[in-house]
N, C-alpha and C. Protein backbone atom coordinates (compact mmCIF):
# COMPACT_ATOMS: atom_id res chain seq x y z
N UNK A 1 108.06 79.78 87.77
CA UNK A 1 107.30 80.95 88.15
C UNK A 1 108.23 82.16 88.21
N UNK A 2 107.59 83.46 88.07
CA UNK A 2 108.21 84.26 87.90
C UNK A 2 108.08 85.38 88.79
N UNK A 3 109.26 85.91 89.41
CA UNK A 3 109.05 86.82 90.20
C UNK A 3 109.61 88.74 90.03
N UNK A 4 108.76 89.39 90.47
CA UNK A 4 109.15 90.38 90.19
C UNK A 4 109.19 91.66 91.63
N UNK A 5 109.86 92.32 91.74
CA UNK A 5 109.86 93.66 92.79
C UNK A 5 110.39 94.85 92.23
N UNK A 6 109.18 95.61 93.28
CA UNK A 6 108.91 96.38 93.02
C UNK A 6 109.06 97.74 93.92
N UNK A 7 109.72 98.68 94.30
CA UNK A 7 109.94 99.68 95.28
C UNK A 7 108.88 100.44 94.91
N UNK A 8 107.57 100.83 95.92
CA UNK A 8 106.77 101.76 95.58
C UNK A 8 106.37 103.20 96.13
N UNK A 9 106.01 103.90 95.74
CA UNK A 9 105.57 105.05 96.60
C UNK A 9 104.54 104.91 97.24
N UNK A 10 104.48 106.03 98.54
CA UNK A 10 103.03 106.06 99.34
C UNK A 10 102.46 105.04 100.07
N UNK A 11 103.01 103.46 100.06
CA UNK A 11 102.54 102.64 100.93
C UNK A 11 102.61 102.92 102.32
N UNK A 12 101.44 103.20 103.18
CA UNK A 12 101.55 103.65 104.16
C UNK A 12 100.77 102.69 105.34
N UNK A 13 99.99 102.19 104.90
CA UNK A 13 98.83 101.25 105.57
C UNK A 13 98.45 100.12 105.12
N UNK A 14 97.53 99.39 105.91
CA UNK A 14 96.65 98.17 105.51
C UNK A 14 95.86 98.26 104.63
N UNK A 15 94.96 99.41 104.31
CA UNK A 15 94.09 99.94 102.94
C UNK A 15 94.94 100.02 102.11
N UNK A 16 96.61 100.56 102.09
CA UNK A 16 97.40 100.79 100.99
C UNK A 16 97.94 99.15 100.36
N UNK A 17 98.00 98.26 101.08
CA UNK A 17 98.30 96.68 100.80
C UNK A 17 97.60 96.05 100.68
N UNK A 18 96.25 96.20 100.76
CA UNK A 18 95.09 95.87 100.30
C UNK A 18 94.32 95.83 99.33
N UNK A 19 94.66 97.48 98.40
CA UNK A 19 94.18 97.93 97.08
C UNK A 19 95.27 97.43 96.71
N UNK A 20 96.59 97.53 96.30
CA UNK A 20 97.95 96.70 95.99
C UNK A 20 97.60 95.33 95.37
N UNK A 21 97.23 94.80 96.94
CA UNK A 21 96.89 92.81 96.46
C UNK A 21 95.63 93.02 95.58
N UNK A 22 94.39 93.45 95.77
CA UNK A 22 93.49 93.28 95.09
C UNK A 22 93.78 93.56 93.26
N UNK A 23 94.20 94.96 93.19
CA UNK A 23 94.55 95.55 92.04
C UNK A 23 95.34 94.50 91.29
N UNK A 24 96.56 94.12 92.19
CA UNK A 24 97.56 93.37 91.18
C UNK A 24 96.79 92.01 90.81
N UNK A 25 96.23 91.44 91.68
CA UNK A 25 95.64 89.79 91.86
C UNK A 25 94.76 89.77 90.74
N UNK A 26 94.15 91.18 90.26
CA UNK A 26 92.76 90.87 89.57
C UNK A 26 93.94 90.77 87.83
N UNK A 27 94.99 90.53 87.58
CA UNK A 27 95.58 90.28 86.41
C UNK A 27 95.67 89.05 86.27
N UNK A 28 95.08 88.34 85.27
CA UNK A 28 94.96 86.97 85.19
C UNK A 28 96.17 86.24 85.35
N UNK A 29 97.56 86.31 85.43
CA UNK A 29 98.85 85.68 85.57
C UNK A 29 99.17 86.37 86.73
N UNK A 30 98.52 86.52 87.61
CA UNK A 30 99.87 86.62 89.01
C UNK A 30 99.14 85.67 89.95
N UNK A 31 99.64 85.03 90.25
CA UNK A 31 99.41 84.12 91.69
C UNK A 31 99.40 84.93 92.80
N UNK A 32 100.50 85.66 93.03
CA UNK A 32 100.65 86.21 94.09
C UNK A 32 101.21 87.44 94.50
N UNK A 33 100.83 87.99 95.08
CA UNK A 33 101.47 89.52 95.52
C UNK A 33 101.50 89.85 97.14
N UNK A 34 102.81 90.00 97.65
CA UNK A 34 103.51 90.41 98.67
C UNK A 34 103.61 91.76 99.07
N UNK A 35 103.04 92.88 99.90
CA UNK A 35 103.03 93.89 100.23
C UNK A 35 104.01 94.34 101.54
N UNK A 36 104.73 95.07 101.34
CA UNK A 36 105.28 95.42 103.07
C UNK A 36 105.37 96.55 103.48
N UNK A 37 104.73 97.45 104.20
CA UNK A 37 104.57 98.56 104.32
C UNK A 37 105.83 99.04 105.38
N UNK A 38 106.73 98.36 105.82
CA UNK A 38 108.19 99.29 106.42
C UNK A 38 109.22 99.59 105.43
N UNK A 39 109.26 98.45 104.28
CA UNK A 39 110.14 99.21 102.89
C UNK A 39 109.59 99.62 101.83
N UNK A 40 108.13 99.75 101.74
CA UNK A 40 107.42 100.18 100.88
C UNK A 40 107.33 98.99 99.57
N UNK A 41 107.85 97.88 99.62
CA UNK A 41 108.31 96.65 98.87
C UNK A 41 107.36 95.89 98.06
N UNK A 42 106.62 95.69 96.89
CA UNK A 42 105.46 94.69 96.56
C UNK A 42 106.32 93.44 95.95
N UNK A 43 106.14 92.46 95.65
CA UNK A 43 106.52 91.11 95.26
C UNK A 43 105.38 91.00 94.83
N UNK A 44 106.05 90.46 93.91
CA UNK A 44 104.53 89.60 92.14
C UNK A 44 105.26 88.51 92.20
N UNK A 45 104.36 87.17 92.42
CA UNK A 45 104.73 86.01 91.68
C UNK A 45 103.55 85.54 90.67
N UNK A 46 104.21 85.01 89.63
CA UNK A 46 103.38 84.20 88.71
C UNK A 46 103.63 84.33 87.23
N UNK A 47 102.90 83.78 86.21
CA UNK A 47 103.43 83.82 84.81
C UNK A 47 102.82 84.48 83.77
N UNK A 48 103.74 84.53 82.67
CA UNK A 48 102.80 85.73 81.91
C UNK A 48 102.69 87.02 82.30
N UNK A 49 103.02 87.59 82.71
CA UNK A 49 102.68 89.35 82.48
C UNK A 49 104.38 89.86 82.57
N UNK A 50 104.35 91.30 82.35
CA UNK A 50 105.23 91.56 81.78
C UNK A 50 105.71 93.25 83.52
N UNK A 51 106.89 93.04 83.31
CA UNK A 51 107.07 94.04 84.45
C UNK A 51 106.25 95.33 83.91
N UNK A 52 106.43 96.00 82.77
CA UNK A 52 105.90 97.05 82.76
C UNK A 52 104.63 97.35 82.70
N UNK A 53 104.00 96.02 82.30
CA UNK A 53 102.11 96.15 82.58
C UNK A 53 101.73 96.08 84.41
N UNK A 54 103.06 95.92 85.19
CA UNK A 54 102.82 95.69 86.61
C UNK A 54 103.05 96.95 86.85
N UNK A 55 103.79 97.53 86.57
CA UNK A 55 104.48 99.00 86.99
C UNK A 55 103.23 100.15 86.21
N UNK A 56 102.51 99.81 85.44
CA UNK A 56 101.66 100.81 84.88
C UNK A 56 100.39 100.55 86.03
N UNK A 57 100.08 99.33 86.13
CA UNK A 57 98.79 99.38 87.07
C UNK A 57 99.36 99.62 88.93
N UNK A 58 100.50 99.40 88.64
CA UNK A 58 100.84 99.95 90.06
C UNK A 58 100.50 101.74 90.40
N UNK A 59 101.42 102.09 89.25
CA UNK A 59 100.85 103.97 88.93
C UNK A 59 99.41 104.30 88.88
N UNK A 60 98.88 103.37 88.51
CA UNK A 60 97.25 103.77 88.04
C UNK A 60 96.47 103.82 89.49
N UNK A 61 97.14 102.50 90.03
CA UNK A 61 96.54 102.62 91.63
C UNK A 61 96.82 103.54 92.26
N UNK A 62 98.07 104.28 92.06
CA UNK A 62 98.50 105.82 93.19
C UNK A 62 99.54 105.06 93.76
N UNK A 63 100.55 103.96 93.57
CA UNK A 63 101.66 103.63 94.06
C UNK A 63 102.92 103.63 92.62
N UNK A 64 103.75 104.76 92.24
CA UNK A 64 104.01 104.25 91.62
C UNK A 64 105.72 103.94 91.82
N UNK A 65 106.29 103.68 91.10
CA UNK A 65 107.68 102.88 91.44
C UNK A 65 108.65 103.89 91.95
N UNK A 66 109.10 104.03 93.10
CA UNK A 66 110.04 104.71 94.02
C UNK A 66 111.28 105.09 92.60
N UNK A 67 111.56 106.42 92.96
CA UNK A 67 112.53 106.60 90.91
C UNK A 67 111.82 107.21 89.96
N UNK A 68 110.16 106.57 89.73
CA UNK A 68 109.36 107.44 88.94
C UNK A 68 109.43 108.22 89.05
N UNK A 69 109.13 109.34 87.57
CA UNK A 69 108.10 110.71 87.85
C UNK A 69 107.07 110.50 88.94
């Protein structure tokens, strides 16, 4: 299995780790996604997908990778 992290912007709340898990979960290869709203931190586990299709739907949600534009 494969794991990936992710530093994001704007995680601020339980609604913000919520749309996060839902958003990421609904990609047919992730098992799992880890949210932490004191380092702003997401964790992807699972197989098949690719970091940058994670990092585009992360942006699309309004979190995008801490470093981005």
């Amino acid at each position: 299995m494969k794991t990936e992290l992710f530093e994001v912007k704007n995680v601020k709340c339980a609604g913000c780790v919520k749309a996060i898990a839902d958003g990421l979960t609904a990609h047919p290869q992730v098992d799992e996604v880890t949210v932490t709203v004191e380092d702003s931190c997401v964790t992807v586990k699972g197989d098949g997908f690719t970091r940058e299709a994670l990092a585009r739907k992360l942006a699309e949600l309004g979190y995008p990778e801490a470093g981005s534009g």
